[in-house]
Structure formats: structure tokens, C-alpha cells
Protein backbone atom coordinates (compact mmCIF):
# COMPACT_ATOMS: atom_id res chain seq x y z
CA UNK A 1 0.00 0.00 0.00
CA UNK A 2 1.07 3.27 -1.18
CA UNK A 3 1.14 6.61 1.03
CA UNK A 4 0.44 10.08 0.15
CA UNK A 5 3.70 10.88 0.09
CA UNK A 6 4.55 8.29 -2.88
CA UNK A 7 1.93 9.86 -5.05
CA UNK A 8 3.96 12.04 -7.97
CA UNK A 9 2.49 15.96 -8.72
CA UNK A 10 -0.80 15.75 -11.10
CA UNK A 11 -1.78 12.58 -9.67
CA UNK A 12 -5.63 11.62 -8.42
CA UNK A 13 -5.51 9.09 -5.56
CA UNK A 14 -8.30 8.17 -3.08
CA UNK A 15 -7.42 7.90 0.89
CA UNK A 16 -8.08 4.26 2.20
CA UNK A 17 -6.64 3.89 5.45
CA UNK A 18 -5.19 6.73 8.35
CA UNK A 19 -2.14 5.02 10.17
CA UNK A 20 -1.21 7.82 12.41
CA UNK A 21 -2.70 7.74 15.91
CA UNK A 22 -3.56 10.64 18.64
CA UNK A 23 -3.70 13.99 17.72
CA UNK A 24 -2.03 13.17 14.13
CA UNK A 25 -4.64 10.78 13.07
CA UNK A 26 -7.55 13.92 14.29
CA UNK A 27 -5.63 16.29 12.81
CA UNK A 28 -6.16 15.14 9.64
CA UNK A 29 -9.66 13.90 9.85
CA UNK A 30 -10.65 17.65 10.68
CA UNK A 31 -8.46 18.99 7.65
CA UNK A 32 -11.28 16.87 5.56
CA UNK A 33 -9.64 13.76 4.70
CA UNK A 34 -11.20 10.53 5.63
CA UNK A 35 -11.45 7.02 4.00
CA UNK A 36 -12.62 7.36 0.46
CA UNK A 37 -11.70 11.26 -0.11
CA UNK A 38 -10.41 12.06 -3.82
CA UNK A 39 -7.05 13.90 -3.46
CA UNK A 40 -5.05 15.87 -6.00
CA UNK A 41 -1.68 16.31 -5.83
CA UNK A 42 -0.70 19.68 -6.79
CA UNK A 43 2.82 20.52 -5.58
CA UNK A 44 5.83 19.23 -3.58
CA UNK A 45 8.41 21.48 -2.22
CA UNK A 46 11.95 20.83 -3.05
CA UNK A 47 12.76 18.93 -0.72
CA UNK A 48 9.54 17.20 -0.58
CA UNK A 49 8.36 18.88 2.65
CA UNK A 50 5.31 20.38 2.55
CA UNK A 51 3.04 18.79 0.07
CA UNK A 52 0.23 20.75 -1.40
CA UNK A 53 -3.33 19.27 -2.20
CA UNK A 54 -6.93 19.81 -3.39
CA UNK A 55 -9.34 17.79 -1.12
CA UNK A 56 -12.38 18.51 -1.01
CA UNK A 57 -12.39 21.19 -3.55
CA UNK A 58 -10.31 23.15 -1.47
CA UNK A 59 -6.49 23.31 -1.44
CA UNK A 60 -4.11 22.26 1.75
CA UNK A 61 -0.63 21.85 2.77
CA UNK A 62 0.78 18.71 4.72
CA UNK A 63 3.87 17.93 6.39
CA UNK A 64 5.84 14.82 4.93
CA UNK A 65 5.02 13.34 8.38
CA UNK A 66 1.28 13.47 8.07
CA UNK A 67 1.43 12.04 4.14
CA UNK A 68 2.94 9.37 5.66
CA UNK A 69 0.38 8.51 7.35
CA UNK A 70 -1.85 8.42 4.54
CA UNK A 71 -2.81 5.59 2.87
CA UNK A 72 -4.11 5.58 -0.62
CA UNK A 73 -5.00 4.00 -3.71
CA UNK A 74 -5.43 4.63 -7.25
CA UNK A 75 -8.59 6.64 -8.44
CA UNK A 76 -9.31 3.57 -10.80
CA UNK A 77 -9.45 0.86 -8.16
CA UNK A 78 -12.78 0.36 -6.39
């Protein structure tokens, strides 16, 4: 399984699982993404720290860290 982090720039993916735990794992369930979201990756940073997003229809920075703990899988797999 594939994180969010893996996923290149221009790609769809759709979340399937949240690995992270405590505040991490709520964190990201109040920025909107939750099993079966559509995500688009828009941009990585240099150094691949933050990554930017559309979730949602609205756009959204993460931490390497917190892509991590993002699972996902292709659009085209139900």
C-alpha cells in the first residue's frame, strides 16, 4: 500500500486507510480527509516537505510526516 507521500504531482488518488494515531490521526480527519476522499496532488516542495493538495475542492498543505500517514490508492481501483 502506497502513502500520500509516494503519489507524484498531477496525480488523483483516493485515501483508504489513516495510520497515524492521537492527535495526528484527528488532525487530519478535521483537515477533511477521511477514508474514500479524492485527493489531487498539486505541488511538492523541493525537498519534498510540505506537500500541497486539493481535497475537497479546497487546497491544503501537509507535512511529509502526516502524508505518511496516509494511505491511498489509485482513483481507478474500487
Amino acid at each position: 500500500m502506497s502513502t500520500l507521500k509516494d503519489v507524484k504531482v498531477g496525480e488523483k488518488c483516493v485515501v483508504s486507510k489513516l495510520t497515524g494515531e492521537g492527535a495526528i490521526k484527528r488532525r487530519i480527519m478535521d483537515m477533511g480527509l477521511t477514508k474514500n476522499t479524492e485527493v489531487l496532488v498539486h505541488k511538492v516542495a523541493p525537498l519534498g516537505d510540505p506537500i500541497e493538495v486539493t481535497v475537497r475542492g479546497y487546497e491544503l498543505s501537509l507535512r511529509k510526516d502526516e502524508a505518511q500517514c496516509i494511505e491511498v490508492r489509485d482513483v481507478a481501483v474500487a
